[in-house]
Protein backbone atom coordinates (compact mmCIF):
# COMPACT_ATOMS: atom_id res chain seq x y z
CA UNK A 1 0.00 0.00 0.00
CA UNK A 2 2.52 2.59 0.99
CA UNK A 3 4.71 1.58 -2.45
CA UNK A 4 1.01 2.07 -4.25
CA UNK A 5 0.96 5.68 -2.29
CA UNK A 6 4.76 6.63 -3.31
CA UNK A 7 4.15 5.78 -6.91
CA UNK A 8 1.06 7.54 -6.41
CA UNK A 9 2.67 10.85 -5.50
CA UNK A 10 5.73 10.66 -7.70
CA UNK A 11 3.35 10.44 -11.10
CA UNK A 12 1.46 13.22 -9.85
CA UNK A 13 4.43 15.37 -9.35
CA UNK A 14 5.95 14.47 -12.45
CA UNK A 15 2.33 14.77 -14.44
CA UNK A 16 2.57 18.43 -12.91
CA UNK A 17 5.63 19.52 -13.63
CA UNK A 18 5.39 18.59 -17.03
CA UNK A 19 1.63 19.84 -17.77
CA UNK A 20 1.60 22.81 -19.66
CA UNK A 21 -1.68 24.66 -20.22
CA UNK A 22 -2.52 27.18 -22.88
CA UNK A 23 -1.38 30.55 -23.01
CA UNK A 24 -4.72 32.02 -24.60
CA UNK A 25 -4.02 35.61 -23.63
CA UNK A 26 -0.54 35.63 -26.00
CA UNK A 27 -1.73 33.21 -28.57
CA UNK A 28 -4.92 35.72 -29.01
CA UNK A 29 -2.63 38.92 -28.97
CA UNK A 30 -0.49 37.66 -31.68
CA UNK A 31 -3.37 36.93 -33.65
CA UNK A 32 -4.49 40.26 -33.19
CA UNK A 33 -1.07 41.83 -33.82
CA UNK A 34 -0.08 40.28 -36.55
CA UNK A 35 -3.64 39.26 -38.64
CA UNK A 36 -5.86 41.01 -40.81
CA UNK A 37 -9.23 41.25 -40.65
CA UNK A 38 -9.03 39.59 -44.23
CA UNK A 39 -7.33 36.66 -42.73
CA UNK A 40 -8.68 33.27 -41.72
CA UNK A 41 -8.61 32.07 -38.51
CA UNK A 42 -9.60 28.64 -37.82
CA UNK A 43 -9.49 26.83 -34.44
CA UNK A 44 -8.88 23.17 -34.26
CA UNK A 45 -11.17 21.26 -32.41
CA UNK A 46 -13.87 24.47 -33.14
CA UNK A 47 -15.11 24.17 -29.57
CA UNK A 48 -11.69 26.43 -28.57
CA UNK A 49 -13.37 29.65 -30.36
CA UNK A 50 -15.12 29.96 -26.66
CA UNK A 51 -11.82 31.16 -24.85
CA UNK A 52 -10.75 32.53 -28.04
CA UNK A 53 -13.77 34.71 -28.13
CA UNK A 54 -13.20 35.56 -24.10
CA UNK A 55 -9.33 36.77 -24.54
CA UNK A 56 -10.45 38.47 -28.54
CA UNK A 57 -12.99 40.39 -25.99
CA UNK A 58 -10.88 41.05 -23.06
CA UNK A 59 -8.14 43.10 -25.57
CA UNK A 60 -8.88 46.00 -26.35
CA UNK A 61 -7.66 45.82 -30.16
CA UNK A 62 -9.84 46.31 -33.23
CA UNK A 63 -8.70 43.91 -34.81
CA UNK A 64 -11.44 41.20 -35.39
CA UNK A 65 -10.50 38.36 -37.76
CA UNK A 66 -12.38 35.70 -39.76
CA UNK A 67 -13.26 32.54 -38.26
CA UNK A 68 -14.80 29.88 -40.31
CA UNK A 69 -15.24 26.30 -39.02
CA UNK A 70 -12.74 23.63 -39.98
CA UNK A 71 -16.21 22.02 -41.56
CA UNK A 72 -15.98 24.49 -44.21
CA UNK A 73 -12.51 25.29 -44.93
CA UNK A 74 -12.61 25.08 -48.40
CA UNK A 75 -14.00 28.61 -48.17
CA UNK A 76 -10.39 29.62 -46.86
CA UNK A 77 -9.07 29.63 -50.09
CA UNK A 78 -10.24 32.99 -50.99
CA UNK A 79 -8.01 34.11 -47.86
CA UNK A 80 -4.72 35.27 -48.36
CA UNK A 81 -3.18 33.73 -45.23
CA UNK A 82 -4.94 31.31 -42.61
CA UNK A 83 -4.43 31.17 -39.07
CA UNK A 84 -5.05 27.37 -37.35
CA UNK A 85 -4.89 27.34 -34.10
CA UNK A 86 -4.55 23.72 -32.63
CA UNK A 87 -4.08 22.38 -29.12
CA UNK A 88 -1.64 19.75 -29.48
CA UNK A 89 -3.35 17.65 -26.41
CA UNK A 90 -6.29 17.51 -28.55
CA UNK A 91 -5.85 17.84 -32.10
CA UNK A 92 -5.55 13.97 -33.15
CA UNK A 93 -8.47 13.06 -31.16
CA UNK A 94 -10.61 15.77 -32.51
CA UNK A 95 -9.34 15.29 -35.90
CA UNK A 96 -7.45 11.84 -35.91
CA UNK A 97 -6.43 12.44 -39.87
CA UNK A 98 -5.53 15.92 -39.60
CA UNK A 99 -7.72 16.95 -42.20
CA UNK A 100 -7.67 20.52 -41.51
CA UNK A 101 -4.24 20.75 -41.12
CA UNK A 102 -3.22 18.59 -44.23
CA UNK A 103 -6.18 20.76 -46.36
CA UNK A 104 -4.25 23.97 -45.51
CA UNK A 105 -0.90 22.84 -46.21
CA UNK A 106 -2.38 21.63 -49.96
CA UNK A 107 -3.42 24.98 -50.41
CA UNK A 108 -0.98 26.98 -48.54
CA UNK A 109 2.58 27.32 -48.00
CA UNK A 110 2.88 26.98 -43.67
CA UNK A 111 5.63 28.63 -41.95
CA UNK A 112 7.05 27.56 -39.09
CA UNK A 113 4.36 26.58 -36.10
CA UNK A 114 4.45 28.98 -32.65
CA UNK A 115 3.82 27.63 -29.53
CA UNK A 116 2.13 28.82 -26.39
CA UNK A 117 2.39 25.98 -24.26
CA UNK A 118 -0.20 23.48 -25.58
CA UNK A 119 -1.62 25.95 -28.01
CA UNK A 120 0.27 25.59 -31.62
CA UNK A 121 0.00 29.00 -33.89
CA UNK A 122 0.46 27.90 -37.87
CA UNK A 123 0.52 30.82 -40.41
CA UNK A 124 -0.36 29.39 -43.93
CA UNK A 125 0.04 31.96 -47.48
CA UNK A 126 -1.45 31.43 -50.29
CA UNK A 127 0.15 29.88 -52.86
CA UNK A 128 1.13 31.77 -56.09
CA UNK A 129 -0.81 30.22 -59.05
């Protein structure tokens, strides 16, 4: 029992000091500094446009961008860039073939993912024809 107890303790120590949650409010400002309103921003699973919508709210920027549903993405390709914003905890059990993330990349060129702790920032361009 006391073995069961130590093993306990050390997993939930270790399971905390490894845990990192999202850092909405600096995912959401670089959004806001860096997008246009033109721009696409599309949250992976969709059901993270809640807190996005709280931290969008809680800045005081203007800046308001597009948000269409991974459902209809194809409608992204009249955007110059796209935004997906991903939690990596989440994304392959929301979207096991990464559908969203594999449509963009066919359509876009991605740059190099940002990360704010389990949040992961991807900035896709359009291609040139």
């Amino acid at each position: 029992v006391t073995a069961l107890i130590v093993i306990s303790l050390i997993a939930t120590t270790i399971s905390l000091l490894t845990f990192q949650k999202p850092h909405w409010r600096d995912a959401v400002a670089l959004i806001q500094n860096q997008a246009s309103p033109a721009d696409a921003v599309i949250l992976n699973p969709p059901w993270m446009s809640t807190t996005f919508n709280y931290y969008l709210q809680q800045n005081t920027a203007t800046n308001t961008p597009n948000m269409p549903q991974p459902e209809n993405i194809p409608l992204s390709q009249n955007y110059q860039t796209a935004w997906l914003i991903t939690n990596t905890k989440y994304e392959s059990w929301q979207d096991p073939d990464f559908k969203v993330r594999n449509w963009l990349t066919a359509h876009y060129e991605p740059n190099s993912p940002l990360h704010f702790g389990e949040l992961e920032i991807l900035r896709f361009n359009k291609l040139s024809p």
